[in-house]
N, C-alpha and C. Protein backbone atom coordinates (compact mmCIF):
# COMPACT_ATOMS: atom_id res chain seq x y z
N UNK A 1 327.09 64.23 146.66
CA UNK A 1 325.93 65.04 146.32
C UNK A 1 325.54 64.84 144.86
N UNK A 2 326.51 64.90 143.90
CA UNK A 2 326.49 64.15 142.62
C UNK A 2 325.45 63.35 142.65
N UNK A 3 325.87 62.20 143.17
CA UNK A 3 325.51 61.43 142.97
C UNK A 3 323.70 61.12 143.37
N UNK A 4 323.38 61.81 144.36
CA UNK A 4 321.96 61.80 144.86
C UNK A 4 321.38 62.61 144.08
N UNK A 5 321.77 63.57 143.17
CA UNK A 5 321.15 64.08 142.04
C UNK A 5 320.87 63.34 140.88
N UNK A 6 321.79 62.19 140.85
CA UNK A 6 321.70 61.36 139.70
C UNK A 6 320.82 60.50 139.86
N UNK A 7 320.77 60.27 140.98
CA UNK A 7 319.98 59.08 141.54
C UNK A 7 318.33 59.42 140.77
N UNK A 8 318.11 60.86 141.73
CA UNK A 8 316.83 61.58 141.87
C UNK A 8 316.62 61.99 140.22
N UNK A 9 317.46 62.24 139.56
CA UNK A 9 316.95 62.71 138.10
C UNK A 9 316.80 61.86 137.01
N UNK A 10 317.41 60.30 137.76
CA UNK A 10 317.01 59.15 136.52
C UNK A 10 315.22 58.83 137.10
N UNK A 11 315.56 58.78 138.52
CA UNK A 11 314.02 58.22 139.40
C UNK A 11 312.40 59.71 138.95
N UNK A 12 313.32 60.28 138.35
CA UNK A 12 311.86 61.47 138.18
C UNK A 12 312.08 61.52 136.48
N UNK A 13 312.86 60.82 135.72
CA UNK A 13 312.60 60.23 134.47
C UNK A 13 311.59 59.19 134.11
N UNK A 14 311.99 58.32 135.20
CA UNK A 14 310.70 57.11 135.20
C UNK A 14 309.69 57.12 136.16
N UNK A 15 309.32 58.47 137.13
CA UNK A 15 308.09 58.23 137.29
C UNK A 15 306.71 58.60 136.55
N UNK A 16 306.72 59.26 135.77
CA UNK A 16 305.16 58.85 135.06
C UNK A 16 305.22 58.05 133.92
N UNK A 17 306.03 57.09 133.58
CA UNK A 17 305.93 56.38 132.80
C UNK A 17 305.52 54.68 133.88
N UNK A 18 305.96 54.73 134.60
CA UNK A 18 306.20 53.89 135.66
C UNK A 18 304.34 54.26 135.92
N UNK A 19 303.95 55.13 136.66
CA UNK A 19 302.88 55.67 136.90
C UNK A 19 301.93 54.97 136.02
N UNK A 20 301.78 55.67 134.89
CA UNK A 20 300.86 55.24 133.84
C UNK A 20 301.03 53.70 133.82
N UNK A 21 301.99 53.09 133.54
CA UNK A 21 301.91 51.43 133.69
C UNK A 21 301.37 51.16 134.76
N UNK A 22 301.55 51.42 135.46
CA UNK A 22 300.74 50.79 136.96
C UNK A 22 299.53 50.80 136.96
N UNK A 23 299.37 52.22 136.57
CA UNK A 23 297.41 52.28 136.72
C UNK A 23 296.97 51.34 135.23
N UNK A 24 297.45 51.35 134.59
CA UNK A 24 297.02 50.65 133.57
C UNK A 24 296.58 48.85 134.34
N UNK A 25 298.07 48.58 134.59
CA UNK A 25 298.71 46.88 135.25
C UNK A 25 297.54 46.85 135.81
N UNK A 26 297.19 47.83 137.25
CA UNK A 26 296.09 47.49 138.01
C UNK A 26 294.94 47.42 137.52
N UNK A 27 294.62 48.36 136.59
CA UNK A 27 293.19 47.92 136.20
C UNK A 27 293.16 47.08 135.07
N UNK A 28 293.84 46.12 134.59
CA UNK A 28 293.66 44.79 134.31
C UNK A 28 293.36 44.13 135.43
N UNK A 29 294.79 43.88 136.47
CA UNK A 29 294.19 42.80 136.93
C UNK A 29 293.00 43.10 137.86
N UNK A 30 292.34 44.15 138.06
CA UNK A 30 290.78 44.16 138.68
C UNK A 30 289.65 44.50 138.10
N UNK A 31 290.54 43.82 136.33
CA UNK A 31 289.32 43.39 135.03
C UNK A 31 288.54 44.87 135.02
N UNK A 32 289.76 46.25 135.29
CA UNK A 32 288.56 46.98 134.67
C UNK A 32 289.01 47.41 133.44
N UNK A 33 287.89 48.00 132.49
CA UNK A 33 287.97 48.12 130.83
C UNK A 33 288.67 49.31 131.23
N UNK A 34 290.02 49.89 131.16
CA UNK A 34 290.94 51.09 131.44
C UNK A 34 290.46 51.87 130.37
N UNK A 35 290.20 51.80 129.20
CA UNK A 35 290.29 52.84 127.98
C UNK A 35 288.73 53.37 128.13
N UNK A 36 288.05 52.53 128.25
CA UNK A 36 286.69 53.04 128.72
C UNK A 36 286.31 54.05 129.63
N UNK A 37 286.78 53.27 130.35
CA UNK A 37 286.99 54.49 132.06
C UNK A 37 287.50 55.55 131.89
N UNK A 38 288.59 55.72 130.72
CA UNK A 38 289.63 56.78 130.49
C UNK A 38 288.61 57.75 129.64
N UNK A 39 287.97 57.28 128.60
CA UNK A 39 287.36 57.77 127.89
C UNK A 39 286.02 58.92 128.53
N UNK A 40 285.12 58.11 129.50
CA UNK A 40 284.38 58.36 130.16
C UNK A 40 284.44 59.65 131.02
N UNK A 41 285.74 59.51 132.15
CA UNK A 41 286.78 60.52 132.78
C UNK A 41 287.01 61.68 131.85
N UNK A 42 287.09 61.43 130.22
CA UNK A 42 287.16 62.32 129.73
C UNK A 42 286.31 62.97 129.22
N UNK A 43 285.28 62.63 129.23
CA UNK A 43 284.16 63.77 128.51
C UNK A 43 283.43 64.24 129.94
N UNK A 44 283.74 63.71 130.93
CA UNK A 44 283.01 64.59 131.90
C UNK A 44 284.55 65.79 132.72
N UNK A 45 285.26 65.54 132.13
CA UNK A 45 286.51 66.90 132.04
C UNK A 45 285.61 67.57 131.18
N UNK A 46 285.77 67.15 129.94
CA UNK A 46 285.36 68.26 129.12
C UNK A 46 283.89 69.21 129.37
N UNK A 47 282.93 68.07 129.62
CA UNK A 47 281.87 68.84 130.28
C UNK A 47 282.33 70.05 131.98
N UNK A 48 283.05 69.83 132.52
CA UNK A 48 283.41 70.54 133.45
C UNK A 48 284.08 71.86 133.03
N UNK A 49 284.67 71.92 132.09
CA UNK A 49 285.85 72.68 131.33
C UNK A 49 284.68 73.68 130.85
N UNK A 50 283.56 73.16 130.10
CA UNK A 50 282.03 73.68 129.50
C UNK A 50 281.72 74.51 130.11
N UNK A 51 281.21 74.16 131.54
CA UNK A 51 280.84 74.61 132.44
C UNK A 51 280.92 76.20 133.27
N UNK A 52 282.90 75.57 133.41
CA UNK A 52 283.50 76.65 133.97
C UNK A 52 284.46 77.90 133.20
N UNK A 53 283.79 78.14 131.64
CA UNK A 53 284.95 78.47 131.62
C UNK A 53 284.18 80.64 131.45
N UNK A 54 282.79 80.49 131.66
CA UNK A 54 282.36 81.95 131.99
C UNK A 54 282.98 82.28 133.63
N UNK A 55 283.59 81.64 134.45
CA UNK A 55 283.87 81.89 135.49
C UNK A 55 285.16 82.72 134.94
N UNK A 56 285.91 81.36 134.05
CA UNK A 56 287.58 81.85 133.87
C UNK A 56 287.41 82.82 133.23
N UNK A 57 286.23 83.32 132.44
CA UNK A 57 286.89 84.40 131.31
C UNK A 57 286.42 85.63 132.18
N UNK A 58 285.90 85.65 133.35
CA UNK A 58 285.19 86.71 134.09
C UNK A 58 286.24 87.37 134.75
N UNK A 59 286.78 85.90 135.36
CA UNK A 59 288.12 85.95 135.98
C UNK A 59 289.72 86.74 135.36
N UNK A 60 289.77 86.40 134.07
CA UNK A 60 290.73 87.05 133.08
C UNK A 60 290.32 88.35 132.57
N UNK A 61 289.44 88.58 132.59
CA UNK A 61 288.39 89.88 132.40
C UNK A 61 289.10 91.03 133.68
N UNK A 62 288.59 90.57 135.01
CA UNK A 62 289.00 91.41 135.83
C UNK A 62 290.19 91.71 136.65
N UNK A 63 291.08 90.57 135.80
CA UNK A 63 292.62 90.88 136.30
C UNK A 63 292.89 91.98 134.97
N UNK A 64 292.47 91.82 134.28
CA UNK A 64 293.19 92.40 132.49
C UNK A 64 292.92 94.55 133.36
N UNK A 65 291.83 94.57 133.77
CA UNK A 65 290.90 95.57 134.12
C UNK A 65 291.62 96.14 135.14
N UNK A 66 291.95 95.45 136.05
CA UNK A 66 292.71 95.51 137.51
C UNK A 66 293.83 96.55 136.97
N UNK A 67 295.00 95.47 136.03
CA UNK A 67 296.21 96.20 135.96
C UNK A 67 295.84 97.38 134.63
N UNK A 68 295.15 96.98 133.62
CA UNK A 68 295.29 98.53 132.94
C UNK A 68 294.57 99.62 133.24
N UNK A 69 293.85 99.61 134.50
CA UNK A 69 292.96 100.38 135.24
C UNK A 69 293.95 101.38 135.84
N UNK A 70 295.30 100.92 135.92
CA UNK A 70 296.47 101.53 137.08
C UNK A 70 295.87 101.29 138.41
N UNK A 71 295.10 100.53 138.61
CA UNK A 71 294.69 99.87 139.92
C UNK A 71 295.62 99.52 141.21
N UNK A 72 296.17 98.35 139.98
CA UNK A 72 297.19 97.99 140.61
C UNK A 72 298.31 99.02 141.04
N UNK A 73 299.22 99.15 140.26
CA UNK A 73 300.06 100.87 140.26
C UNK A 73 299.81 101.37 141.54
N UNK A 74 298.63 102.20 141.45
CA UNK A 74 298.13 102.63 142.68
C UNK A 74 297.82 101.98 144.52
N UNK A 75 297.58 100.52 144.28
CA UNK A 75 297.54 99.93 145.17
C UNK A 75 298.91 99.65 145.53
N UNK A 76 300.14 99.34 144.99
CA UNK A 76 301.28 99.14 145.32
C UNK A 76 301.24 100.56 145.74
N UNK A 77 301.44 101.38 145.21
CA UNK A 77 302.17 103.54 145.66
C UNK A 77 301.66 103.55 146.90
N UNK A 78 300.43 102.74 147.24
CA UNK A 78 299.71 103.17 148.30
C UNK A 78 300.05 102.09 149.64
N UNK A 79 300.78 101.51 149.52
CA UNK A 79 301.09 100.36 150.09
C UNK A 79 302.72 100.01 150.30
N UNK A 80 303.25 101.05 149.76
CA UNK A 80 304.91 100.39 149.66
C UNK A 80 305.16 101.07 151.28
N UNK A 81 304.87 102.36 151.26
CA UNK A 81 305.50 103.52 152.19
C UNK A 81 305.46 102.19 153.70
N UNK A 82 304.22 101.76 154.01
CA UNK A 82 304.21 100.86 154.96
C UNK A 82 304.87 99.52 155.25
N UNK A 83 304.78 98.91 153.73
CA UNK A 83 305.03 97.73 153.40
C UNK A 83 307.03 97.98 153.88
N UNK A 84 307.08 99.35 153.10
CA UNK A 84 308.69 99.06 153.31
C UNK A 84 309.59 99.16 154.85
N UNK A 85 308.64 100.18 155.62
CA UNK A 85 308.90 99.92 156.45
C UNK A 85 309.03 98.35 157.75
N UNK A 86 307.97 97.62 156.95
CA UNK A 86 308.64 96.56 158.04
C UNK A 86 309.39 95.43 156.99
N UNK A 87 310.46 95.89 156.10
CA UNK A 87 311.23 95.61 155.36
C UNK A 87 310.76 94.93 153.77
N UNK A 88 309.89 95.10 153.80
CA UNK A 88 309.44 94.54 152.31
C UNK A 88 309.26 95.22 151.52
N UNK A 89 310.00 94.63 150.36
CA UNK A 89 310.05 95.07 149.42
C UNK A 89 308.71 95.52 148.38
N UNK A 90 308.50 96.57 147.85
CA UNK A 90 307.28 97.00 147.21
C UNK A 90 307.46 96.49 145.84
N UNK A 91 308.31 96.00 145.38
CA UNK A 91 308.69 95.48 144.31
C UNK A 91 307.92 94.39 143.88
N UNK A 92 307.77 93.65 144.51
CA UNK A 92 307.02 91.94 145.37
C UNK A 92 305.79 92.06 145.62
N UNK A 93 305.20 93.42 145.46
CA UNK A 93 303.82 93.81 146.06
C UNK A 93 302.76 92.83 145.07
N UNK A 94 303.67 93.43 143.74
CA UNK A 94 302.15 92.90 142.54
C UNK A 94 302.23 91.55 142.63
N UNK A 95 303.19 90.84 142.93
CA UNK A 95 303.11 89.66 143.12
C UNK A 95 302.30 89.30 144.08
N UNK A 96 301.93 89.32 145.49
CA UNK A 96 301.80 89.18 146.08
C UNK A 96 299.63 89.50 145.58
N UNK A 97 299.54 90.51 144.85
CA UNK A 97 298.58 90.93 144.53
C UNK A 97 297.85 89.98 143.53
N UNK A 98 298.32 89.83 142.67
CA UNK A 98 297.77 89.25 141.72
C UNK A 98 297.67 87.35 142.13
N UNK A 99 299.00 86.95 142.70
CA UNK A 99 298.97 85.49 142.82
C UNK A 99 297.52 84.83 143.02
N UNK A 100 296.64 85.56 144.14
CA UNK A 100 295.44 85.33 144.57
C UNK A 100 294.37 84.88 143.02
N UNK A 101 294.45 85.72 142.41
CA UNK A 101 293.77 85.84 140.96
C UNK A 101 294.50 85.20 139.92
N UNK A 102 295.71 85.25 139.40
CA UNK A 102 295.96 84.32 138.49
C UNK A 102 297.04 83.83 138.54
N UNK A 103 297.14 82.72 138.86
CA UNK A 103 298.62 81.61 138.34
C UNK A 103 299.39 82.39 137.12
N UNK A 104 299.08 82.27 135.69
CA UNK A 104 299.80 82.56 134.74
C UNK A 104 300.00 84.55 134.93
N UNK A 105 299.44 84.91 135.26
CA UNK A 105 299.50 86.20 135.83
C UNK A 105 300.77 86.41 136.67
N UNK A 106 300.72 85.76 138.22
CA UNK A 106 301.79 85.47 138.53
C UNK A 106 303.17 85.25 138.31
N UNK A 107 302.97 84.10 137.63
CA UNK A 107 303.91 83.41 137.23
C UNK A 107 304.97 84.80 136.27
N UNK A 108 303.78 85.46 135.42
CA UNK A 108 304.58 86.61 134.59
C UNK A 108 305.35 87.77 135.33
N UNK A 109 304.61 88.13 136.77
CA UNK A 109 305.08 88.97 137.57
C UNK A 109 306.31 88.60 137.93
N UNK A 110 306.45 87.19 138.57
CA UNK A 110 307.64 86.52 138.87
C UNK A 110 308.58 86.51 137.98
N UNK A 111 308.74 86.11 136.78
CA UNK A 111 309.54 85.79 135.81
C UNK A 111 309.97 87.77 135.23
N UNK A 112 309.14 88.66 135.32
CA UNK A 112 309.24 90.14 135.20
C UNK A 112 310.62 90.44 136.52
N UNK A 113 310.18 90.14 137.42
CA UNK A 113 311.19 90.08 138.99
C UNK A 113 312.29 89.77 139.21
N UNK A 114 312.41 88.25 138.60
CA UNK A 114 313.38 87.43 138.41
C UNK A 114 314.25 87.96 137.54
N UNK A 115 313.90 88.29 136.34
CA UNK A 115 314.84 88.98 135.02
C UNK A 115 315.18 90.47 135.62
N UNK A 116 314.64 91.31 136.34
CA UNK A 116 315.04 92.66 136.60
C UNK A 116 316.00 92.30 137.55
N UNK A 117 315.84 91.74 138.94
CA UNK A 117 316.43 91.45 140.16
C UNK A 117 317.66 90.26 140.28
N UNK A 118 317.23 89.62 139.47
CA UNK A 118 318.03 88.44 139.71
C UNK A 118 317.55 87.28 140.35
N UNK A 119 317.75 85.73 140.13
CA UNK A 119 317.09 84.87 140.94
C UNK A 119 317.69 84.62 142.24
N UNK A 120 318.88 84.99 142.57
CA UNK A 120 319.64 84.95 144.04
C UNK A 120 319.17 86.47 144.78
N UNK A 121 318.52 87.37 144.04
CA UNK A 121 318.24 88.46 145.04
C UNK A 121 317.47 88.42 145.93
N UNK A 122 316.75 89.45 146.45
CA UNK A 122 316.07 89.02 147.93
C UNK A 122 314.65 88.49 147.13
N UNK A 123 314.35 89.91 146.30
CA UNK A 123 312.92 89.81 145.50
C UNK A 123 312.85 88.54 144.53
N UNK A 124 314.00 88.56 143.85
CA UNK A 124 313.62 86.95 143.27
C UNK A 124 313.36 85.76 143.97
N UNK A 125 314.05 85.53 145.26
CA UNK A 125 313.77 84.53 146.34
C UNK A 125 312.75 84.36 147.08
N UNK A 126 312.27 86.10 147.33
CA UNK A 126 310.87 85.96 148.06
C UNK A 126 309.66 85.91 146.77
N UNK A 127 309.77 86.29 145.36
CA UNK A 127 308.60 85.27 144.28
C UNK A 127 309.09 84.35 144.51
N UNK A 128 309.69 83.78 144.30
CA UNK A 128 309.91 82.28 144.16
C UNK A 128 308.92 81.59 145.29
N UNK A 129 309.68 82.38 146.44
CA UNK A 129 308.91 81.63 147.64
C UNK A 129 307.38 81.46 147.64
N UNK A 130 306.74 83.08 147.38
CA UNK A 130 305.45 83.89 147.07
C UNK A 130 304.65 82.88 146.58
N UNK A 131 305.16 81.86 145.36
CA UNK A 131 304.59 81.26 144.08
C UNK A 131 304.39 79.75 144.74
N UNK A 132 305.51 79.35 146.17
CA UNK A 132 304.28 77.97 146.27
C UNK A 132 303.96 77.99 147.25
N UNK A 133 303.79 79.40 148.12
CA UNK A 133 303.17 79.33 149.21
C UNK A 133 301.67 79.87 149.55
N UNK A 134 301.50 80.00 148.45
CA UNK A 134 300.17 80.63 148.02
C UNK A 134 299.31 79.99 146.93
N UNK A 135 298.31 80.11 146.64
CA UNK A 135 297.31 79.38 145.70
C UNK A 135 296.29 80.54 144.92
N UNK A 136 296.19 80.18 143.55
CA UNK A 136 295.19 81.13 142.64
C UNK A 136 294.09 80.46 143.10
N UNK A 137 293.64 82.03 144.37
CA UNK A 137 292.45 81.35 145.73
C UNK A 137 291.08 81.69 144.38
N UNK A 138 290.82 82.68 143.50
CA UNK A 138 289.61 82.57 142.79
C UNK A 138 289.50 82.07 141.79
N UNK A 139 290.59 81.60 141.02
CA UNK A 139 290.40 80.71 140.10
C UNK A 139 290.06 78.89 140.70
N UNK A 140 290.48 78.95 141.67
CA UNK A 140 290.34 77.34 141.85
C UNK A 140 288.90 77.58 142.45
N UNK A 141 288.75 78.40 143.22
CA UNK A 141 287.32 78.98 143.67
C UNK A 141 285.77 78.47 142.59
N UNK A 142 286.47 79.40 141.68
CA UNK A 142 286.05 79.64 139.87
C UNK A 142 285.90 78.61 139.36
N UNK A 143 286.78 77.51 139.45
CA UNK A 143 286.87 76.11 138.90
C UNK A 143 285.70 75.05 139.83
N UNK A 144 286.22 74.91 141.19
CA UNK A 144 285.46 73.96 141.89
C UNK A 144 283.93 74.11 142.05
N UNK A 145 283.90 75.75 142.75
CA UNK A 145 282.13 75.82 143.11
C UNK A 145 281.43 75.80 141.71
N UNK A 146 282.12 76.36 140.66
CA UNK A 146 281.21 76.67 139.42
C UNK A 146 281.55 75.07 139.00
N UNK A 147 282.31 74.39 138.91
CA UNK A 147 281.62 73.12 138.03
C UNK A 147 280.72 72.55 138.93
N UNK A 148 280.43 72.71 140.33
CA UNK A 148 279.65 71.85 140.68
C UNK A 148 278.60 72.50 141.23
N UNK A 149 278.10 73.92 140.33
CA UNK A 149 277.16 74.84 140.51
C UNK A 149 276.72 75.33 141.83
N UNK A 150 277.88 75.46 142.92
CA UNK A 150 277.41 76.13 143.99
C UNK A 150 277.27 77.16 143.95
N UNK A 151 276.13 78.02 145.04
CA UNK A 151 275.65 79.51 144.64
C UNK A 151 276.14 80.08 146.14
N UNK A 152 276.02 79.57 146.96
CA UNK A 152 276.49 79.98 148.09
C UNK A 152 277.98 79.59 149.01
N UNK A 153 279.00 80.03 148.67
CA UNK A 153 280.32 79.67 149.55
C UNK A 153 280.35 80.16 150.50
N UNK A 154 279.44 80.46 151.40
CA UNK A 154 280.10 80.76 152.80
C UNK A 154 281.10 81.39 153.28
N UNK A 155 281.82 80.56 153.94
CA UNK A 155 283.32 81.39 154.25
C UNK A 155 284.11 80.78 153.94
N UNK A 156 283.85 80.13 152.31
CA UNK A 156 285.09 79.59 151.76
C UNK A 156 286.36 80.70 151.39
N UNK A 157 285.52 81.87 150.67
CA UNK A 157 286.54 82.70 150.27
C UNK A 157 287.26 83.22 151.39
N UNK A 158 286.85 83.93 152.67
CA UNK A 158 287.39 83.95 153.69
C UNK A 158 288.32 83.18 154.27
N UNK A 159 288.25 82.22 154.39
CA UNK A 159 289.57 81.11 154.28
C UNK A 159 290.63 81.18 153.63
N UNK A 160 289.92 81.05 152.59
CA UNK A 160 291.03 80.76 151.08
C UNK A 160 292.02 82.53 151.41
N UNK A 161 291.61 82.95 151.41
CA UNK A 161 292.24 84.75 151.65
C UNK A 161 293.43 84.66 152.93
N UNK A 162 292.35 84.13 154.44
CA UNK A 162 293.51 84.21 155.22
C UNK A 162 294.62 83.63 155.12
N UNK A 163 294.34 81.98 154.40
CA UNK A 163 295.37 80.97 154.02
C UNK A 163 296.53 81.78 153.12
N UNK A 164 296.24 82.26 152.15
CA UNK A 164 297.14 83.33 151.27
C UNK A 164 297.87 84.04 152.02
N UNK A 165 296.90 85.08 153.01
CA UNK A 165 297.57 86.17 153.57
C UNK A 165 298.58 84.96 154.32
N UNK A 166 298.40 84.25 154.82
CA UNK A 166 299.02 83.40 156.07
C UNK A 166 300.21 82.91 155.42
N UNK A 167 300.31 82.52 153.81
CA UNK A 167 301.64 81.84 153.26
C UNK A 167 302.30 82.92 152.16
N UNK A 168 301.79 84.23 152.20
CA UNK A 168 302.77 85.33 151.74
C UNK A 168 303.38 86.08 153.29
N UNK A 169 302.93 85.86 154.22
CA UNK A 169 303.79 86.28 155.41
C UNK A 169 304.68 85.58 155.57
N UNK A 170 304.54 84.06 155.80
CA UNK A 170 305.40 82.89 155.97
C UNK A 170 306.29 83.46 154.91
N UNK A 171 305.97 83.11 154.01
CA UNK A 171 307.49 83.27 152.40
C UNK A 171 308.19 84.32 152.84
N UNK A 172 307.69 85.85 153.48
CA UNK A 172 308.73 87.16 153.76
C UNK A 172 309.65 86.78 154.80
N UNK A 173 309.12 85.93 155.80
CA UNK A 173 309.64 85.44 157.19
C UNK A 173 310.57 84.31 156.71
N UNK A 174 310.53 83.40 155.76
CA UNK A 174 311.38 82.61 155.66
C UNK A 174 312.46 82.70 155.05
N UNK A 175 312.21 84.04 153.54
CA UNK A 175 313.16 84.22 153.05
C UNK A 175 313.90 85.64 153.54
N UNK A 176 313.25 86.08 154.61
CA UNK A 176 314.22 86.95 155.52
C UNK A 176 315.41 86.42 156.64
N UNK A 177 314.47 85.00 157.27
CA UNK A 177 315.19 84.60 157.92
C UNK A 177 316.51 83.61 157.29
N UNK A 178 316.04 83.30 156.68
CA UNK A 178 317.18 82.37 155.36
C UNK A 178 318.67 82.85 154.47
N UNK A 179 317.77 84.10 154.21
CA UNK A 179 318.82 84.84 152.82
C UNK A 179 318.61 86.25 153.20
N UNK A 180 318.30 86.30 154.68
CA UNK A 180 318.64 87.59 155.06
C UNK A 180 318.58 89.10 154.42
């Protein structure tokens, strides 16, 4: 087992260095100007970044609002009594709450979880799980339609929501069935 760790941790030393040479290698030999292209790629990031970032600050705006509103607070108090009954933990709630809205948000809930609970506990196992089974559904929302100025999403958000709801159930189910 050693040893397939060693293997795997020299092989994920050299892949983006490996990476970057390649794309480089290749676009020589199919004579394209790489630094150009790179350059190019980069100011239309930055123009995108331009673009989107009244979405993100709208977005950071109404998570900031959410939790010092006691919003949140309240939406967990109001939600555990049920939640706990079909064994979940209310602890996991804000996680579960916020992931939708912000990655680094998240990520703080988790790492808040992790340090109270422990990373072998149930609640540290089910963030853990929480964090890649789910996606920050309005920020990427926030990012994609607004750089490419869509006004109407349909039933993107609807999607994006059930998909969430669909991989914070999965994570309770897996790390119930797993780590019991």
């Amino acid at each position: 087992m050693d040893t397939l760790q060693g293997i795997l941790a020299e092989m994920g030393s050299w892949a983006i260095p490996v990476a970057i040479v390649g794309i480089v290698g290749i676009g020589a030999i199919r004579k394209v100007k790489v630094y150009e292209v790179f350059v190019e790629g980069a100011k239309e990031g930055f123009d995108v970044g331009v673009r989107i970032i009244p979405y993100l600050v709208a977005i950071l705006v109404a998570i900031g609002m959410f939790r010092a509103s006691g919003a949140l607070d309240f939406l967990v108090a109001a939600l555990d009594p049920l939640l706990s009954w079909v064994g979940y933990p209310g602890e996991a709630l804000p996680m579960a709450l916020i992931r939708p809205l912000s990655g680094s948000g998240a990520l703080g809930v988790m790492t808040e979880l992790i340090n109270t609970h422990g990373p072998d506990s149930f609640i540290g196992r089910l963030a853990s799980v929480m964090m890649g089974s789910t996606e920050t559904t309005f920020y990427v929302l926030a990012v994609y339609l607004g750089s490419v100025a869509v006004r109407r999403s349909r039933h993107t958000l609807a999607a994006c929501l059930i998909a969430d709801a669909a991989g914070l159930i999965a994570a309770f189910i897996v790390v119930k069935v797993v780590w019991g």
